[in-house]
Protein backbone atom coordinates (compact mmCIF):
# COMPACT_ATOMS: atom_id res chain seq x y z
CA UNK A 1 0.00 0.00 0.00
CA UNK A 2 1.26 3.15 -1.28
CA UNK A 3 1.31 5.49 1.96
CA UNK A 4 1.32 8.72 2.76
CA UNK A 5 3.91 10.39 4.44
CA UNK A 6 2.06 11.55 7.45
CA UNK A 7 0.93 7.86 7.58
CA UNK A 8 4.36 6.62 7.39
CA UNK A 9 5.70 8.62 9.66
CA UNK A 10 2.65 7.71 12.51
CA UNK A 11 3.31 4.18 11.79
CA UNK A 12 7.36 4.48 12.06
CA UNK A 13 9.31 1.34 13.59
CA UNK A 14 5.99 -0.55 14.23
CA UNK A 15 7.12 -3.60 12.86
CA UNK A 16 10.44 -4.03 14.59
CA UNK A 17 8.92 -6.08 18.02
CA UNK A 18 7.84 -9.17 16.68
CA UNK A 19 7.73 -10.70 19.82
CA UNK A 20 5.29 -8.97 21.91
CA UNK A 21 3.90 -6.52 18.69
CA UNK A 22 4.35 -3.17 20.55
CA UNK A 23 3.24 -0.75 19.22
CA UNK A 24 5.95 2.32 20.15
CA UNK A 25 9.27 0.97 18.64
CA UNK A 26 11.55 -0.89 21.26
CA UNK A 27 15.05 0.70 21.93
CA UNK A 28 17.64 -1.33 21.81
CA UNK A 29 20.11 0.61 23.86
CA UNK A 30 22.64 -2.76 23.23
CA UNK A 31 26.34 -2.25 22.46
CA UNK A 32 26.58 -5.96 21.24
CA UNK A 33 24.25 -9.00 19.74
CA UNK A 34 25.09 -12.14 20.35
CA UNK A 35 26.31 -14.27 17.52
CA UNK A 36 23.94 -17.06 16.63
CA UNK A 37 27.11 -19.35 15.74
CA UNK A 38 30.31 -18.94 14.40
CA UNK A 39 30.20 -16.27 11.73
CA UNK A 40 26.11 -15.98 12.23
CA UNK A 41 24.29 -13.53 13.07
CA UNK A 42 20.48 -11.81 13.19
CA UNK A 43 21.56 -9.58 11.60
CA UNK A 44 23.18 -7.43 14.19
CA UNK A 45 26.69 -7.69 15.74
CA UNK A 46 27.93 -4.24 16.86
CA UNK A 47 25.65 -1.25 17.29
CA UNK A 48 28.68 0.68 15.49
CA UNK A 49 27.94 -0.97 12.50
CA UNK A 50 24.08 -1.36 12.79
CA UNK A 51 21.33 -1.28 15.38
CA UNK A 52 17.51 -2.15 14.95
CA UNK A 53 16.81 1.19 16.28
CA UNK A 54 18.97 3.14 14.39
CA UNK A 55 17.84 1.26 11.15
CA UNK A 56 13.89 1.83 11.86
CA UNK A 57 14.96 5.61 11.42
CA UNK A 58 17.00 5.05 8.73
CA UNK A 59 14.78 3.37 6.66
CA UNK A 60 11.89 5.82 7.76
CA UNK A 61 14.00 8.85 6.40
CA UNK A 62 15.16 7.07 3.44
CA UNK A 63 11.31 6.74 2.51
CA UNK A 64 10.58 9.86 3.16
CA UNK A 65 13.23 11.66 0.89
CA UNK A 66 12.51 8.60 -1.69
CA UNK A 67 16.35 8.00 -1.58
CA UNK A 68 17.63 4.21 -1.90
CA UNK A 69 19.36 4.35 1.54
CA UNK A 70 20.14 6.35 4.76
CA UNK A 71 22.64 6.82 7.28
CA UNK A 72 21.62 8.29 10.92
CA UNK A 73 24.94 10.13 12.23
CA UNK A 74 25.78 10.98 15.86
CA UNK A 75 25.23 14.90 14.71
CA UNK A 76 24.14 17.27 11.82
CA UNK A 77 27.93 18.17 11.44
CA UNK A 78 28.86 14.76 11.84
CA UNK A 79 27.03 14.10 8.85
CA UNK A 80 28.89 16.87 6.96
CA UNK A 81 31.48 15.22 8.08
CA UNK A 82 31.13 11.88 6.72
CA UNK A 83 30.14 13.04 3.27
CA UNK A 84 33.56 14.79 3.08
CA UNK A 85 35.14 11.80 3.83
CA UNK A 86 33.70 10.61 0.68
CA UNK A 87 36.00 12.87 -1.31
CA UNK A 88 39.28 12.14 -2.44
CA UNK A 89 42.08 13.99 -1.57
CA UNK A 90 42.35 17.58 -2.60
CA UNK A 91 39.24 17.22 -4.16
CA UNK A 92 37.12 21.02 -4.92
CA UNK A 93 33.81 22.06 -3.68
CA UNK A 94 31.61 24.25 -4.76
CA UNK A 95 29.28 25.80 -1.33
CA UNK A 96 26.67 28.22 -1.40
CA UNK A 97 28.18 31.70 -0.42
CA UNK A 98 26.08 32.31 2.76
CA UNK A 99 25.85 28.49 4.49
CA UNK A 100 25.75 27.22 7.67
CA UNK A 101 28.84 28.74 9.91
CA UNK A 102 29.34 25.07 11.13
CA UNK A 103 29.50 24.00 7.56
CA UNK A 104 32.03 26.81 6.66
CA UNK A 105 33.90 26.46 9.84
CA UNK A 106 34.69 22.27 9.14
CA UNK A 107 35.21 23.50 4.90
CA UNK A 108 37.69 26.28 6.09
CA UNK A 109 39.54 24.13 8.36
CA UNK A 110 39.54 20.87 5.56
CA UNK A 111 41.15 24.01 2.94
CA UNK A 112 43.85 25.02 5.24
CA UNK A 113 44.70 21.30 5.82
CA UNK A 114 45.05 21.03 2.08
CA UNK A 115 43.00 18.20 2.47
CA UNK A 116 40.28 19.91 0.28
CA UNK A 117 39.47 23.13 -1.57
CA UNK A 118 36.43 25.11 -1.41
CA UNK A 119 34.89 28.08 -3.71
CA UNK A 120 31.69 29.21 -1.99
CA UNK A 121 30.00 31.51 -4.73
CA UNK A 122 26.13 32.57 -5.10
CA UNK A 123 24.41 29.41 -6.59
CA UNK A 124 21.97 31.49 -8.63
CA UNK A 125 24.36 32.81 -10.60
CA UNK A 126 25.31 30.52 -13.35
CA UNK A 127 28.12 32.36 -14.97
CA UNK A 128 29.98 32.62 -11.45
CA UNK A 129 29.32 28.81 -10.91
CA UNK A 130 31.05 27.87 -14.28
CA UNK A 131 33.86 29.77 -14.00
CA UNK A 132 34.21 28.27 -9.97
CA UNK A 133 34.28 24.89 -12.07
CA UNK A 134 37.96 23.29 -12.26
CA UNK A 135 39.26 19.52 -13.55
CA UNK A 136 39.45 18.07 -9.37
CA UNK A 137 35.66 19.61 -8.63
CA UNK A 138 34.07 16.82 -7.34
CA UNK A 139 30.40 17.90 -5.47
CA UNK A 140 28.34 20.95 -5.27
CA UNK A 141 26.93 21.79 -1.70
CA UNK A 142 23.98 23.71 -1.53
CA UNK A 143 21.47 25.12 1.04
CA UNK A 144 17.77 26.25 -0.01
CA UNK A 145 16.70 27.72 1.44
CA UNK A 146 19.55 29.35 3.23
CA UNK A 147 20.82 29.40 6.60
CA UNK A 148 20.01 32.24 7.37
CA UNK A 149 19.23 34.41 4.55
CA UNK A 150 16.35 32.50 3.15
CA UNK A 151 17.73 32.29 -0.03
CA UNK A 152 16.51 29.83 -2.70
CA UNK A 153 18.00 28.27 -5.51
CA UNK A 154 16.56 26.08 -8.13
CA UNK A 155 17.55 22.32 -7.89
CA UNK A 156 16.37 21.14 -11.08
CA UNK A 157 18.82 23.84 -12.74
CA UNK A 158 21.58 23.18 -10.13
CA UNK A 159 21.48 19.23 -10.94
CA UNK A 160 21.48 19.49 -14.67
CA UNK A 161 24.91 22.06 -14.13
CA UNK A 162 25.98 19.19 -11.81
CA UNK A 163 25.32 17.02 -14.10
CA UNK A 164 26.58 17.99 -16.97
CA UNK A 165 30.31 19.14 -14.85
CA UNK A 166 30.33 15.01 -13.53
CA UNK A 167 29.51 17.02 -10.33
CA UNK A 168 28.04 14.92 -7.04
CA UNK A 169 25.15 17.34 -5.77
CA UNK A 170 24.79 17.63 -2.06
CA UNK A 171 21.57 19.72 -0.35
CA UNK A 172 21.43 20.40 2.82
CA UNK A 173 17.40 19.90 3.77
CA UNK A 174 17.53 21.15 7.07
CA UNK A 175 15.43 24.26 7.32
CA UNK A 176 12.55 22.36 5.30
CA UNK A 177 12.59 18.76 6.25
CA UNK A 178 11.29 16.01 3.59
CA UNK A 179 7.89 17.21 4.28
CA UNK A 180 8.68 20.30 2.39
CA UNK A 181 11.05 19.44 0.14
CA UNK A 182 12.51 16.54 -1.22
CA UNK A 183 15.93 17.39 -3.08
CA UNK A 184 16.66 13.68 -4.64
CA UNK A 185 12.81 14.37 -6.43
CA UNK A 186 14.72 17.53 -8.70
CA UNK A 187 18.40 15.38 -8.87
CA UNK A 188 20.08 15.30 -5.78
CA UNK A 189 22.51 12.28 -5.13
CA UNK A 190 22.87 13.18 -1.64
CA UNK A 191 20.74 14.96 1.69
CA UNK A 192 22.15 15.89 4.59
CA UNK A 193 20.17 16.92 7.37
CA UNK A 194 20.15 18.09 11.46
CA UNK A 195 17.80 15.59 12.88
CA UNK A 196 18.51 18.08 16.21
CA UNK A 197 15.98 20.25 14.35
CA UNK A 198 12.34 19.73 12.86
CA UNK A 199 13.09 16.34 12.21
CA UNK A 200 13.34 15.52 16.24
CA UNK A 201 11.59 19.16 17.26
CA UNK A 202 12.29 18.85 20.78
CA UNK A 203 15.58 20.18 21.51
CA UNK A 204 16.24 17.29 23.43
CA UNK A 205 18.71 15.59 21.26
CA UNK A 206 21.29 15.91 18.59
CA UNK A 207 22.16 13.70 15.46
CA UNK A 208 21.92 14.20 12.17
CA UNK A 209 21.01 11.84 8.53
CA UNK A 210 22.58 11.38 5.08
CA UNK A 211 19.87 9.94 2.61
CA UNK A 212 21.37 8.93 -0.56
CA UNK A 213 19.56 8.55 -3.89
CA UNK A 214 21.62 5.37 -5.13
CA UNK A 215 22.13 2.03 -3.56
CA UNK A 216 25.86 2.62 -4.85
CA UNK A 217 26.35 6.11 -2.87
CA UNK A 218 24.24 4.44 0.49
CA UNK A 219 26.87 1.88 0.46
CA UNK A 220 29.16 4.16 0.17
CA UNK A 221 27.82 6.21 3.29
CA UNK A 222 27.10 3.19 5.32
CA UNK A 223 30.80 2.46 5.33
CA UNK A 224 32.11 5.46 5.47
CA UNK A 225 29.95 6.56 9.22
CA UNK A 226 31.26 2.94 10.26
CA UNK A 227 34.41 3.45 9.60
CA UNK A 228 34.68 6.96 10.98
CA UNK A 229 32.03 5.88 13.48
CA UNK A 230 29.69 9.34 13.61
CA UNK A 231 26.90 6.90 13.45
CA UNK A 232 23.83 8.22 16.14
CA UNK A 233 23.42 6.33 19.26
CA UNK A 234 20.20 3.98 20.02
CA UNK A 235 18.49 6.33 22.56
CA UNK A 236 19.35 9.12 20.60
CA UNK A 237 17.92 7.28 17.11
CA UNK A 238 14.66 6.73 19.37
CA UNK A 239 14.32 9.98 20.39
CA UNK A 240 14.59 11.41 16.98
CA UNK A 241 12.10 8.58 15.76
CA UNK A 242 9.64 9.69 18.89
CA UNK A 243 9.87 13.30 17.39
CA UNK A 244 9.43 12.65 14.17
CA UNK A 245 5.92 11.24 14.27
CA UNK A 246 4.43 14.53 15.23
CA UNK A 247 5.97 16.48 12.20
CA UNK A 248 3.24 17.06 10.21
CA UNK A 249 1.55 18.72 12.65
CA UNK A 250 4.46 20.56 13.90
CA UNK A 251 4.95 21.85 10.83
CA UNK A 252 1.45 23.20 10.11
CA UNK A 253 1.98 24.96 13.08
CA UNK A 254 5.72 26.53 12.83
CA UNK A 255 4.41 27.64 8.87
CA UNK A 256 1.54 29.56 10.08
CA UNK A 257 2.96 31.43 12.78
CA UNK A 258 5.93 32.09 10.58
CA UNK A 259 3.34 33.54 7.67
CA UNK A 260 1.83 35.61 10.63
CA UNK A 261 5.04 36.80 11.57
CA UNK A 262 6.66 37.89 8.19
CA UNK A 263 3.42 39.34 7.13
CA UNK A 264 3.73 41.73 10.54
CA UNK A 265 7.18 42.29 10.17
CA UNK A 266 7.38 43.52 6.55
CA UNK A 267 4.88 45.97 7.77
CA UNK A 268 6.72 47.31 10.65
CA UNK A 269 8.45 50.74 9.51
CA UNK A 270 11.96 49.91 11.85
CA UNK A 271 12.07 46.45 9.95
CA UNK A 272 14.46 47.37 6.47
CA UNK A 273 13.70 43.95 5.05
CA UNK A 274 11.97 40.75 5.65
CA UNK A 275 13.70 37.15 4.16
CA UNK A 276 11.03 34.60 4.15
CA UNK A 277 10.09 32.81 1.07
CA UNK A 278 6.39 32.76 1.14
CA UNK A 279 6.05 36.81 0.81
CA UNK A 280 5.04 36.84 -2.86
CA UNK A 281 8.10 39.97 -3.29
CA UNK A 282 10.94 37.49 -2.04
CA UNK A 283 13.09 36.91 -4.90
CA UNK A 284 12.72 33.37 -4.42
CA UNK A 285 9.45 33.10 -3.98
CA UNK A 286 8.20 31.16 -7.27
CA UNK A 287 11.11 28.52 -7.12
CA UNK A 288 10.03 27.69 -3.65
CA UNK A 289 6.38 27.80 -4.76
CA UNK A 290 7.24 24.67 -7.57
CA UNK A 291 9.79 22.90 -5.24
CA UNK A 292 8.47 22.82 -1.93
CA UNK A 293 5.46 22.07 -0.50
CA UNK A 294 5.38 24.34 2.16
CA UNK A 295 7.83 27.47 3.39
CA UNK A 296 8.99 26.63 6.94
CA UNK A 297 9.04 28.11 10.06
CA UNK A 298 12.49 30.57 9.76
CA UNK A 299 11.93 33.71 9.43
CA UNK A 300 14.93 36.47 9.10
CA UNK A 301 14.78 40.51 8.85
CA UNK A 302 16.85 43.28 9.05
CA UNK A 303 16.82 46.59 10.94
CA UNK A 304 19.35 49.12 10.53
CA UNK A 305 21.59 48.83 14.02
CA UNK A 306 22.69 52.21 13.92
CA UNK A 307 18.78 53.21 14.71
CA UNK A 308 17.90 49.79 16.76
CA UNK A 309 19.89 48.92 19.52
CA UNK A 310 20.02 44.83 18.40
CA UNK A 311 21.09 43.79 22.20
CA UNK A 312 18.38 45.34 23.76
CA UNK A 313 15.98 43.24 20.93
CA UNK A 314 17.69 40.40 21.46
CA UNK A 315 17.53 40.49 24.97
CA UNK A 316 13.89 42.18 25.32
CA UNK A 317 11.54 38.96 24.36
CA UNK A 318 10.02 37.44 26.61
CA UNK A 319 8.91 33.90 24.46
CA UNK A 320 11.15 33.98 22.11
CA UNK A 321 14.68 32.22 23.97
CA UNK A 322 18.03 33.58 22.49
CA UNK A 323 19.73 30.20 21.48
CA UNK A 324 21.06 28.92 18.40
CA UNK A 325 19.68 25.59 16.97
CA UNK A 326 16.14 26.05 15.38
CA UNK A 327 13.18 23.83 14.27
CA UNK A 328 11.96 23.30 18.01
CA UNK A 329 8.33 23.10 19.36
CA UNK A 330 9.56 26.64 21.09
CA UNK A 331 10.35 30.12 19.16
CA UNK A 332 14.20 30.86 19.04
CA UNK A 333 15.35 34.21 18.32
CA UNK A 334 19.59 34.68 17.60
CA UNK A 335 21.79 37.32 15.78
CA UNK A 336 23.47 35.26 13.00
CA UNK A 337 27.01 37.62 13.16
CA UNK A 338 27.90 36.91 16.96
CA UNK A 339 26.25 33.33 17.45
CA UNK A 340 25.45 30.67 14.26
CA UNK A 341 28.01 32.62 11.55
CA UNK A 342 30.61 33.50 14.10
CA UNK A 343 33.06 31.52 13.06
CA UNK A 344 33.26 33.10 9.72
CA UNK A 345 35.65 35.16 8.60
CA UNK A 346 34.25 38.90 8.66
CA UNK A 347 34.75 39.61 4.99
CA UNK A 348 33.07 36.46 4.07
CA UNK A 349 29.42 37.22 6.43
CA UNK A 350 29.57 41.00 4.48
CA UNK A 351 30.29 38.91 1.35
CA UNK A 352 26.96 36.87 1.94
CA UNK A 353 25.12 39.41 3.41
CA UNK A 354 25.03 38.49 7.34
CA UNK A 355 25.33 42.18 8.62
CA UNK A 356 25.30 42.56 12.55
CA UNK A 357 21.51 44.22 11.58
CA UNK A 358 20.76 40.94 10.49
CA UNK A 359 18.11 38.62 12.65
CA UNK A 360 17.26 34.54 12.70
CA UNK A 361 14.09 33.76 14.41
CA UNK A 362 12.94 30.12 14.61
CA UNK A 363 9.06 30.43 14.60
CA UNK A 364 7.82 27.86 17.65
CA UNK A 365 4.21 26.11 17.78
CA UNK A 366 2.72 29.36 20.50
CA UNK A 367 0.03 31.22 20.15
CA UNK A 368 0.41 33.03 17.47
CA UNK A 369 -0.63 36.41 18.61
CA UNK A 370 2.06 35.87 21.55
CA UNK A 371 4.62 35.87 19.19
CA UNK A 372 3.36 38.88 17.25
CA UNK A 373 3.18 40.88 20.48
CA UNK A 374 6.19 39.80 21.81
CA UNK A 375 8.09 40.72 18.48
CA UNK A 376 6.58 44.01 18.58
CA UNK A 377 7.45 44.81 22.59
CA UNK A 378 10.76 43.97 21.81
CA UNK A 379 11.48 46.09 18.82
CA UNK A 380 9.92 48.90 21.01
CA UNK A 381 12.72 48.28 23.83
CA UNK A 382 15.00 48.55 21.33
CA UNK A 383 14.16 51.75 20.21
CA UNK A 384 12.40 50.61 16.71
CA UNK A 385 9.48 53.20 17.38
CA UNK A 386 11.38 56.06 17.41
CA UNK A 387 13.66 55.45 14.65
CA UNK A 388 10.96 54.56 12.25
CA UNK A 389 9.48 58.04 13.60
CA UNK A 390 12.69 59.67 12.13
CA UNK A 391 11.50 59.06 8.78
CA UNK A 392 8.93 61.19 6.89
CA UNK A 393 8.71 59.18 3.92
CA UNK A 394 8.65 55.41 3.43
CA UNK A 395 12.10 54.48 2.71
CA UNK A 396 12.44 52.02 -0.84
CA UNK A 397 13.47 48.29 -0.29
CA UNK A 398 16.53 49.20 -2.40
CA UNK A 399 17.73 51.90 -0.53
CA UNK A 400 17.47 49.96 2.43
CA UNK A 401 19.46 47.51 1.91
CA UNK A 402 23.32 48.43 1.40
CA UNK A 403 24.44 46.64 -2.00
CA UNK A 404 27.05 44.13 -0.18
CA UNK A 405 24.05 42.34 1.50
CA UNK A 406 22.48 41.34 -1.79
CA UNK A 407 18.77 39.67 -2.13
CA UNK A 408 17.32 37.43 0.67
C-alpha cells in the first residue's frame, strides 16, 4: 500500500517487536548481539555498524526523501562530516556563499589542511558557478533555502549544471525537512540533514542523517559513518524517531505562525527587510512555490543597528529564547554575526550578506498572537518606534538595503 507520508511517519518502527507486537518501537540501547554461531548472526553484531533502532529511522527517512538508503549520524555536522570523507584527496567544492557557519567552519579548516578546496560563490548565478568549475571539482553543496538568509536556488537547474560538470550534488534539507522538500525528487545524489531540528523538534537531542539517492552512494555512506564511526546512538535514534511522528503537525503549526510573523514584520516601519520565502516579493518566492510544499518556520529581517539597539531586541523577548539551533516546538530568536556565523571570517558574512543588523528567528508552535506581540514589545525596547518616527517618507526596499548584502 502506497502510503502517505504523514501515515508513514505515525506508523514508524511498528514492525520491529515481533515478539510482543508493541506498538511504540523498542530501543535497543545494546552495544553488542550475540552471535547465533560462528560467523552468524540476526543480523546485528555491533551497534557501530548497525542497530535495529537506528535502522527503523533510517529506513523511515530514506522513505521519506525517496532515496535508496540512509545513514543516521551521531550529529548534523557529523554528517557533513562523513560526506567529506567521501572525497578524495584535494578534491574542490563548490558551497553556497552564505551556508551554515558550522558547515564553513569544518570546509575552512579541511582548505587550510590542504585536504580539500572550497569556492563558496552565489548558486543562482550561473556564470559565477562555471567559472568556480575546475578539472578536481568533485560535489556541489547547496542550502535552499539558506541558513540564514532565506535564499533559494533552483535544484532542477543546479542538478542538470551538476550534471553535466560530472559534479556529485549535495543539499542540505535542514530548514525544510522532507515534508517540504525533497531534493533527490529535482536530482540530488545526496541529503544531509540536522535531525537536532524539525526532524526531532524537541531540543532534546542531537544527530543528524545522510539519505542517498543510489544504492551505490548508500553503500558508500554506510561504510564510510562505520568506519569513521559518527553513526547516532540507540536512545538518541529513538528519540529522533519519537519526534518525528508529530511532524506534520508541527509543521502546520511553525508555517503559520511564521506567515503571521513575516506578514507583521514587513509591515513594521523599523524592519528594512523581511527574508522569508512565502512573501510573494521574495526573490525566491516562485522557485520555492514549484519545489516545496510548504515554506517553513524561519523567518529572518533586518533593521538598521545604527537606529535599533540589536542587544536590547535580542535580549527584550520574553517567548522567544536567544539560542542557536532552530526547528523546536519553542520560538528561538539569535543574531546570525555573533552566534550561528561566528566563526566566519568577517569579509566572508559581508560577502553573503550576514550584517550585525541581520536577525534569525525560529518560529515555535505558540500562540500566534504571543509571538506577534512579543516581536513588537521587543522592537519597542530597542528603540524601533522612534527610529521609524525619524522618517517622513517610506524608505524604498533598495535603498534599504546596502548593496554588499544582496537579495534574501
Amino acid at each position: 500500500m502506497d502510503l502517505d507520508p504523514e501515515t508513514t511517519l505515525s506508523l514508524a518502527g511498528q514492525d520491529l517487536d515481533d515478539t510482543f507486537n508493541s506498538v511504540v518501537p523498542p530501543l535497543y540501547q545494546s552495544a553488542i548481539f550475540q552471535f547465533e554461531d560462528v560467523g552468524e548472526t540476526k543480523g546485528y553484531d555491533y551497534t557501530r555498524s548497525g542497530n535495529p533502532t537506528r535502522a527503523a529511522l533510517e529506513d523511515t527517512l530514506a522513505d521519506l526523501d525517496g532515496g535508496a538508503g540512509a545513514v543516521a549520524c551521531a550529529t548534523g555536522m557529523a554528517a557533513v562530516s562523513t560526506v567529506t570523507s567521501l572525497f578524495d584527496a584535494g578534491a574542490h567544492l563548490i558551497c553556497a556563499h552564505d551556508c551554515y557557519g558550522g558547515t564553513e567552519r569544518l570546509f575552512s579548516c579541511l582548505d587550510d589542511q590542504d585536504k580539500l578546496s572550497v569556492s563558496y560563490e552565489d548558486l543562482s548565478d550561473r556564470d559565477a558557478l562555471a567559472d568556480a568549475v575546475r578539472p578536481e571539482t568533485t560535489a556541489l553543496w547547496v542550502e535552499t533555502p539558506s541558513n540564514p538568509l532565506l535564499r533559494i536556488v533552483d535544484l532542477e537547474a543546479l542538478s542538470e549544471f551538476a550534471d553535466a560538470h560530472d559534479l556529485l550534488l549535495v543539499v542540505d534539507n535542514t530548514f525544510l525537512s522532507p515534508l517540504l522538500q525533497r531534493p533527490i525528487d529535482y536530482g540530488a545524489d545526496l541529503v544531509v540533514y540536522s535531525t537536532t531540528k524539525y526532524l526531532n523538534g524537541h531540543s532534546d537531542v542531537v544527530g543528524g542523517a545522510i539519505i542517498a539517492r543510489t544504492e551505490a552512494l548508500a553503500d558508500r555512506v554506510d561504510f564510510a559513518a562505520n568506519a569513521h564511526g559518527t553513526v547516532a546512538a540507540p536512545f538518541d535514534s529513538w528519540l529522533v524517531l519519537r519526534g518525528a511522528k508529530t511532524l506534520p503537525v508541527r509543521l502546520r503549526q511553525h508555517e503559520t505562525n511564521a506567515r503571521a510573523l513575516a506578514r507583521s514584520l514587513d509591515e513594521h516601519p523599523a524592519v528594512q527587510r523581511v527574508c522569508y520565502p512565502g512573501l510573494y516579493d521574495h526573490p525566491g518566492h516562485e522557485i520555492a512555490r514549484a519545489q516545496q510544499n510548504g515554506y517553513g518556520g524561519m523567518v529572518s529581517f533586518f533593521v538598521d543597528d545604527e537606529q535599533v539597539d540589536v542587544e536590547a531586541l535580542l535580549r527584550s523577548t520574553e517567548v522567544f529564547a536567544l539560542a542557536e539551533s532552530l526547528g523546536g516546538v519553542e520560538s528561538l530568536i539569535e543574531h546570525p554575526a555573533t552566534m550561528s556565523h561566528a566563526s566566519m571570517a568577517p569579509e566572508q558574512r559581508e560577502a553573503a550578506g550576514i550584517t550585525n543588523g541581520l536577525i534569525r528567528l525560529s518560529v515555535g508552535i505558540e500562540s500566534t498572537d504571543d509571538l506577534r506581540a512579543d516581536l513588537s514589545q521587543a522592537l519597542t525596547a530597542a528603540g524601533a518606534e522612534a527610529a521609524a518616527s525619524g522618517h517622513d517618507t517610506p524608505v524604498s526596499a533598495e535603498a534599504q538595503a546596502p548593496a554588499s548584502e544582496g537579495t534574501c
